[in-house]
C-alpha atoms as a PDB file:
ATOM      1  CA  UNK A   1      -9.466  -4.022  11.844  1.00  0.00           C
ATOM      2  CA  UNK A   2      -8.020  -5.671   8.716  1.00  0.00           C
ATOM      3  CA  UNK A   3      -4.524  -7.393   9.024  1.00  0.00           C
ATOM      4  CA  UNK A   4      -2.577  -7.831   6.136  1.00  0.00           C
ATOM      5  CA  UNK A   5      -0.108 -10.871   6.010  1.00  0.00           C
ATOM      6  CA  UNK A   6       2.696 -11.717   3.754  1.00  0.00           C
ATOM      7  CA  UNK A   7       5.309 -14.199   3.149  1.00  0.00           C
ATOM      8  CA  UNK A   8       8.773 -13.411   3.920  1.00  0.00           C
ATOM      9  CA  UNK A   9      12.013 -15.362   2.173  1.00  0.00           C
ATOM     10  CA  UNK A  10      12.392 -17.437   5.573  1.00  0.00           C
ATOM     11  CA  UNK A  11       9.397 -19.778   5.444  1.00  0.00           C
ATOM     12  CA  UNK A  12       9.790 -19.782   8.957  1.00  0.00           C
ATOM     13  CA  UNK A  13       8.399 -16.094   8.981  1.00  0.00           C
ATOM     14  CA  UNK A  14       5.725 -14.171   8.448  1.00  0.00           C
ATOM     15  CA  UNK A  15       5.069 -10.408   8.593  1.00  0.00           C
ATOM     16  CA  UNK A  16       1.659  -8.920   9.748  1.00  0.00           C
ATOM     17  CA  UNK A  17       0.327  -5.427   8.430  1.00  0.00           C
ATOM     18  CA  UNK A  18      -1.680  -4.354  11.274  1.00  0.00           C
ATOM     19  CA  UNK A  19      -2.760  -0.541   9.211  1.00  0.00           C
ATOM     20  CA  UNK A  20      -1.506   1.016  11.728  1.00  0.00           C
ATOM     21  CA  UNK A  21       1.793   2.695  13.257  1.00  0.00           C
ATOM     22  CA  UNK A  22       3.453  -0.179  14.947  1.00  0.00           C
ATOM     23  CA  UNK A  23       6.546   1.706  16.406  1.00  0.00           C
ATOM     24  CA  UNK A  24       6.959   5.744  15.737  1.00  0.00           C
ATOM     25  CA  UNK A  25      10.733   5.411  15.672  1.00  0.00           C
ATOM     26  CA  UNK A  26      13.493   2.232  15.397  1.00  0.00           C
ATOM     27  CA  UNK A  27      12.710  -1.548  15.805  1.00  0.00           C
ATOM     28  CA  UNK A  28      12.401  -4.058  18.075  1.00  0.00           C
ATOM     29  CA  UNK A  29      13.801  -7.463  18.065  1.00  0.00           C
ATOM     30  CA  UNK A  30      12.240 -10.089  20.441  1.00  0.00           C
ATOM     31  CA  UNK A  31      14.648 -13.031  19.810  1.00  0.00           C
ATOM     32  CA  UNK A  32      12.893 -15.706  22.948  1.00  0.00           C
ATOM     33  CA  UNK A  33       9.772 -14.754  25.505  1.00  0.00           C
ATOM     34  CA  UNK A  34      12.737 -13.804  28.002  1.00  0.00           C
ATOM     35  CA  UNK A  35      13.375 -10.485  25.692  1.00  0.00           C
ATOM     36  CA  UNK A  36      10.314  -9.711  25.539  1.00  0.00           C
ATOM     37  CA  UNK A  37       9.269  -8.239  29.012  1.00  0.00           C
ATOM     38  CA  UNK A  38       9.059  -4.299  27.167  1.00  0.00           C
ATOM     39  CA  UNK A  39       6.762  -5.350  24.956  1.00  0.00           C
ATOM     40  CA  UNK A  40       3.238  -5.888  25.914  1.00  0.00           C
ATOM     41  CA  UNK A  41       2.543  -6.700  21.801  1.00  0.00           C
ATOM     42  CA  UNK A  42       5.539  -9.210  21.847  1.00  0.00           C
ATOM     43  CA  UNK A  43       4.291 -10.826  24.901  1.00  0.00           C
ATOM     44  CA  UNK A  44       0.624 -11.437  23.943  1.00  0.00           C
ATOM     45  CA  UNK A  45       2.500 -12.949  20.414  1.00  0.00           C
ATOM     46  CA  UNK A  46       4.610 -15.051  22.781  1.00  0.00           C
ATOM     47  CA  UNK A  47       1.977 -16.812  24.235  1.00  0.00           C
ATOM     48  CA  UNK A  48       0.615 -17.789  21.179  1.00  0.00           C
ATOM     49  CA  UNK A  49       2.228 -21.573  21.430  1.00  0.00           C
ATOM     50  CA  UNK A  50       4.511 -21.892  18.330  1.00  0.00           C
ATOM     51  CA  UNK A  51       5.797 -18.806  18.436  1.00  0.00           C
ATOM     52  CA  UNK A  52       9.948 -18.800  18.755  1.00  0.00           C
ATOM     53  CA  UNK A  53      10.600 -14.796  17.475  1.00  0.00           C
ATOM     54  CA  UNK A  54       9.150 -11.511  17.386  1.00  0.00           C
ATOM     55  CA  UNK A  55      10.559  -8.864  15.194  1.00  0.00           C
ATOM     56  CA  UNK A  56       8.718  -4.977  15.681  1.00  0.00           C
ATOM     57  CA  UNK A  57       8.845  -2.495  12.546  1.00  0.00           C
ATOM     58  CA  UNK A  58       7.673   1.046  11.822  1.00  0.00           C
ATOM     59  CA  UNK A  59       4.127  -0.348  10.284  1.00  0.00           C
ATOM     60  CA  UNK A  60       4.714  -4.342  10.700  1.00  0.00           C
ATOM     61  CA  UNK A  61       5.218  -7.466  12.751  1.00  0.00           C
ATOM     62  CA  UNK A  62       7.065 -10.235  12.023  1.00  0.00           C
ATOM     63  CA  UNK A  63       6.554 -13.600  13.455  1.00  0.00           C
ATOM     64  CA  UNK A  64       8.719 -16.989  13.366  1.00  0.00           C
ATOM     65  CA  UNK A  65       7.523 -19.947  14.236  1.00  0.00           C
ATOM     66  CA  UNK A  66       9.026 -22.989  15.793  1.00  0.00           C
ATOM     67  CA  UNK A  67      10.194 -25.649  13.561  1.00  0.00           C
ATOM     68  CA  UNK A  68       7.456 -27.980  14.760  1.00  0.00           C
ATOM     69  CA  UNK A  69       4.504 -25.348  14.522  1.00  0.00           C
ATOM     70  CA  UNK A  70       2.430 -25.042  11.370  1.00  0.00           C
ATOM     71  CA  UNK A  71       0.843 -21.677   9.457  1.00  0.00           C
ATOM     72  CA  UNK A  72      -2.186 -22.891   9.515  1.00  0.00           C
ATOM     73  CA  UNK A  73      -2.563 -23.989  12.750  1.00  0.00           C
ATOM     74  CA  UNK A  74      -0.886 -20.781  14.402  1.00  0.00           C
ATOM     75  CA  UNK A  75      -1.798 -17.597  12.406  1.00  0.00           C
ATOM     76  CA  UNK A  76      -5.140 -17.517  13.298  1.00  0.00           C
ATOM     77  CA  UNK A  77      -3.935 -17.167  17.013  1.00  0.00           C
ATOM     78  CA  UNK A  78      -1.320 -14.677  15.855  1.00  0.00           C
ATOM     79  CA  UNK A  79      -4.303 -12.411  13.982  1.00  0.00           C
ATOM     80  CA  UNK A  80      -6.058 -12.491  16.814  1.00  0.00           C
ATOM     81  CA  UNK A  81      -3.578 -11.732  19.217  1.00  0.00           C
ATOM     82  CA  UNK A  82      -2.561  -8.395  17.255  1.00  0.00           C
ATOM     83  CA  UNK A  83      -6.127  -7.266  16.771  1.00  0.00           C
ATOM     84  CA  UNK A  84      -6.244  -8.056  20.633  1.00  0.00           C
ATOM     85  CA  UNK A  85      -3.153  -5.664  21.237  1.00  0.00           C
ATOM     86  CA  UNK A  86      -4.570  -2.434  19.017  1.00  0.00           C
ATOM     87  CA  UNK A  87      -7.629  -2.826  21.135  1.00  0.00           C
ATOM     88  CA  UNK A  88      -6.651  -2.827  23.937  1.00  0.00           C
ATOM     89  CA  UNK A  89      -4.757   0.902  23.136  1.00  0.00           C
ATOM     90  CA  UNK A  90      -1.565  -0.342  25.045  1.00  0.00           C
ATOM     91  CA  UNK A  91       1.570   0.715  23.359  1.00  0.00           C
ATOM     92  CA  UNK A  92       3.613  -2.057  21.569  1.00  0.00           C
ATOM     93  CA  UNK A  93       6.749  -1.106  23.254  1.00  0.00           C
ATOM     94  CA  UNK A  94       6.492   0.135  26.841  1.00  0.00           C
ATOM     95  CA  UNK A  95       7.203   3.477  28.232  1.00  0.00           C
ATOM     96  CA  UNK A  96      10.718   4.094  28.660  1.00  0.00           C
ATOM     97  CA  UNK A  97      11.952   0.923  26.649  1.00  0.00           C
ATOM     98  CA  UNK A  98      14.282   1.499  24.799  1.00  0.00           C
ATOM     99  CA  UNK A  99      13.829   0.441  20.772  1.00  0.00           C
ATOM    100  CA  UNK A 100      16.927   0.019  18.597  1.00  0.00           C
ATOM    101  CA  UNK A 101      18.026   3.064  16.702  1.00  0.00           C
ATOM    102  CA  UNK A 102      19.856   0.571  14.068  1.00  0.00           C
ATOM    103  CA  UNK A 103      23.633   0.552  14.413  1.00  0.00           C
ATOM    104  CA  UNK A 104      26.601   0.448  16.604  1.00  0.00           C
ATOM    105  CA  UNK A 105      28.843   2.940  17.404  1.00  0.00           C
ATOM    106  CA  UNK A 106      32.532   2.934  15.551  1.00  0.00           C
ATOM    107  CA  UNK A 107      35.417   5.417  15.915  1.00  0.00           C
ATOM    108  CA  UNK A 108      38.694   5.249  15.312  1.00  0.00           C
ATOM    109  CA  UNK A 109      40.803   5.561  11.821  1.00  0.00           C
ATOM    110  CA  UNK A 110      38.038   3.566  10.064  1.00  0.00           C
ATOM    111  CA  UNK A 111      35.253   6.286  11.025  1.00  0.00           C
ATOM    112  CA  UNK A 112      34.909   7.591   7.612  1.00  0.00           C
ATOM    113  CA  UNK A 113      34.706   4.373   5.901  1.00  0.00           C
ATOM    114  CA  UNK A 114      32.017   3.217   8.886  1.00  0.00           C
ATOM    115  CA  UNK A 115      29.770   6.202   8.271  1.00  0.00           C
ATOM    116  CA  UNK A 116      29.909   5.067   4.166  1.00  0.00           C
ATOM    117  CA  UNK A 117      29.050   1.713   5.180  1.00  0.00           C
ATOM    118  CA  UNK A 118      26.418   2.745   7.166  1.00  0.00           C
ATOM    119  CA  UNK A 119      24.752   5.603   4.413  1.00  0.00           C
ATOM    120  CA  UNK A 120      24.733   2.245   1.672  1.00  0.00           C
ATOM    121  CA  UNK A 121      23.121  -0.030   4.162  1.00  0.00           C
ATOM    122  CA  UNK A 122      20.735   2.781   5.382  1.00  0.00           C
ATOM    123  CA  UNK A 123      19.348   4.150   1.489  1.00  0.00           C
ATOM    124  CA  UNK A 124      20.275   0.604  -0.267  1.00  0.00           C
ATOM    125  CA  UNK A 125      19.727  -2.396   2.362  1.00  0.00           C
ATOM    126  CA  UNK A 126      17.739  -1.665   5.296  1.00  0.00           C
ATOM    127  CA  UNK A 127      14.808  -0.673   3.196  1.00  0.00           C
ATOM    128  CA  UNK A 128      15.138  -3.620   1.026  1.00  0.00           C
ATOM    129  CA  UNK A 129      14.968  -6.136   3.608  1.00  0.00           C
ATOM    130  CA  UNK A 130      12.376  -4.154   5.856  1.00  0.00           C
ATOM    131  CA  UNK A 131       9.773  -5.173   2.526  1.00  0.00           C
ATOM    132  CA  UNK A 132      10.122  -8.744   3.862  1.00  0.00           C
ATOM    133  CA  UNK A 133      10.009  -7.963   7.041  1.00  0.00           C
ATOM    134  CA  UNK A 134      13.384  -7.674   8.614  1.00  0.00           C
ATOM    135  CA  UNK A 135      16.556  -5.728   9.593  1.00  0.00           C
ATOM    136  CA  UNK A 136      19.813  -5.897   8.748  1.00  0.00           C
ATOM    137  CA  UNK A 137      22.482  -3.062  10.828  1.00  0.00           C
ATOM    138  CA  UNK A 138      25.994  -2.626  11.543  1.00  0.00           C
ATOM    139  CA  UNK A 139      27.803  -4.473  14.212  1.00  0.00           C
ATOM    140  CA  UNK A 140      31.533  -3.705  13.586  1.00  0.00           C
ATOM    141  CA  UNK A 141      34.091  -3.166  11.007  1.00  0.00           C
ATOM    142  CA  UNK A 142      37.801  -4.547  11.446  1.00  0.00           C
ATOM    143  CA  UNK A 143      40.566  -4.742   8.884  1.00  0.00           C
ATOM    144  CA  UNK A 144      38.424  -4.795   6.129  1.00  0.00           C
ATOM    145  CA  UNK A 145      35.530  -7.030   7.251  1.00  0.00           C
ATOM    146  CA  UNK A 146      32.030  -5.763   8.144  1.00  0.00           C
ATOM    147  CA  UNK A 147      30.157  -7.305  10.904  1.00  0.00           C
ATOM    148  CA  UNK A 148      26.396  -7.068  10.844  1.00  0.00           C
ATOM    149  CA  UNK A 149      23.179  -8.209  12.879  1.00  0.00           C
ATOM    150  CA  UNK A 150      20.233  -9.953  10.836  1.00  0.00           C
ATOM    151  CA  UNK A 151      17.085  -9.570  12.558  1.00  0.00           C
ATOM    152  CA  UNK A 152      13.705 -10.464  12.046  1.00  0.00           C
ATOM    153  CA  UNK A 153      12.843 -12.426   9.010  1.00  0.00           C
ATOM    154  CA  UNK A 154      16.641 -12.248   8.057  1.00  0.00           C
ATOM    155  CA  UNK A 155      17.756 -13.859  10.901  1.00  0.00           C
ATOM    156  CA  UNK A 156      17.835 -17.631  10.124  1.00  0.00           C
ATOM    157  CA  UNK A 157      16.677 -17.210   6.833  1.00  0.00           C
ATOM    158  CA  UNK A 158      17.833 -19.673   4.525  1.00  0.00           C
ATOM    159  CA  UNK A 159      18.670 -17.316   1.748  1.00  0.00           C
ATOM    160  CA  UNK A 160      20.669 -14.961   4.309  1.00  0.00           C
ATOM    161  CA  UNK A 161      24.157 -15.935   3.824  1.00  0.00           C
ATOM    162  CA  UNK A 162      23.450 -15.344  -0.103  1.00  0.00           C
ATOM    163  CA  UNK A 163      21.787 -11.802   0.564  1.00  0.00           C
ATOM    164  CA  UNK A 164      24.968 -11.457   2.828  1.00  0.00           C
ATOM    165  CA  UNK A 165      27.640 -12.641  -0.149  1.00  0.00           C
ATOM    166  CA  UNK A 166      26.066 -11.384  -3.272  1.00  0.00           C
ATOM    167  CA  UNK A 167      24.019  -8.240  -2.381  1.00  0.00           C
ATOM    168  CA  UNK A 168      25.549  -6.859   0.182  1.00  0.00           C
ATOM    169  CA  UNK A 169      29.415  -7.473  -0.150  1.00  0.00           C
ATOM    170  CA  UNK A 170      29.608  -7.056  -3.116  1.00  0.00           C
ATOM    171  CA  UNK A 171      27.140  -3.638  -3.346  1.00  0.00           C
ATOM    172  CA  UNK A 172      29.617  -2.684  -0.157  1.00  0.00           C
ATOM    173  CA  UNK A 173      32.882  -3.584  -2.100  1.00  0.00           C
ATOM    174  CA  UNK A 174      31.923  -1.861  -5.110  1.00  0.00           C
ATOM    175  CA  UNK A 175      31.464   1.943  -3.259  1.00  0.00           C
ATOM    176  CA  UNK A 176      34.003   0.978  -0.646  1.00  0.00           C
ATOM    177  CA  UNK A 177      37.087  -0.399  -2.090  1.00  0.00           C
ATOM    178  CA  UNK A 178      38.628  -0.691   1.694  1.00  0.00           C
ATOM    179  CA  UNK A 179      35.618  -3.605   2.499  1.00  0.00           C
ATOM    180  CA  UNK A 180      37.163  -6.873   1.437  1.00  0.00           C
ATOM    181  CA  UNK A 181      34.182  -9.052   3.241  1.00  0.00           C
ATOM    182  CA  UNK A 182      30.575  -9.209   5.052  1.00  0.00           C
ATOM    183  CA  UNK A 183      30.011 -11.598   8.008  1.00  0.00           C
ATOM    184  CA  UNK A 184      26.848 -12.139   9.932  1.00  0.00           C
ATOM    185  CA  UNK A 185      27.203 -11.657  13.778  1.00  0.00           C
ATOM    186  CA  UNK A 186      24.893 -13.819  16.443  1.00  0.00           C
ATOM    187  CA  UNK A 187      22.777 -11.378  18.626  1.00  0.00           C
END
């Protein structure tokens, strides 16, 4: 088994190409060891010392590290710990888990104007930032202002709040005239 790794715009992150179907529907975000309990993949990561977050994708894994851990010291762990997982023919998620279908729920006045936000981010955004190795879905909408949830490499990434301001506002304002701003929300 040959796993791929890349960079991701958070150099806290990294996201692992295993070759193989990592989840056959939604993702799976794995912010602390505690969330992790579904997850036989995301608990074999988390006891890899080092490791702070585990993000699940339709083909990929992303890892974050602590602040104190180093590449070099940890990915070999990581590698092995994946290639350990496909082995072992357990399912990365386990039965009856649930995995996140993306987005919240919204109705009301505003449901038109959600289900536009939500197209954009699903054809223009989510693909985007799932090519480094992270999620980005819709949390809430309210007098103009989007809420959304950063996850994997996104979440804490340095160059977030400027994906947030200049790519995604903006792209949102431009189609949606009603969207006036684009907030991050905590998990």
């Amino acid at each position: 088994m040959f796993i791929q790794t890349e960079s991701t715009p958070n150099p806290a992150t990294l996201k692992f190409l295993p070759g193989q179907t990592v989840l056959s529907a939604g993702t799976a975000d794995f912010p602390n060891a505690e969330a992790a309990t579904v997850s036989p993949l995301a608990r074999r990561l988390f006891a890899v010392d080092g490791v702070s977050a585990v993000f699940l994708g339709p083909d990929f894994v992303t890892v974050t590290k602590s602040d104190d851990a180093v590449w070099d010291h940890i990915k070999p762990s990581i590698l092995g710990a994946i290639m350990e997982h496909f082995q072992s023919g357990e399912p990365a998620i386990d039965m009856g888990a649930e995995t996140e279908g993306g987005h919240a729920e919204h109705s009301g006045e505003d449901e038109e104007i959600v289900r536009q936000i939500k197209e954009l981010l699903d054809t223009r955004v989510r693909p985007a930032v799932a090519q480094d190795g992270g999620d980005i879905t819709f949390h809430g909408f309210d007098r103009g202002i989007v809420y959304l949830h950063m996850q994997g490499a996104c979440a804490g990434c340095p160059s977030a709040t400027l994906t947030l301001k200049m790519g995604i506002e903006n792209l949102l304002r431009h189609y949606i005239p009603e969207v006036i701003e684009v907030r991050p929300v905590a998990a």
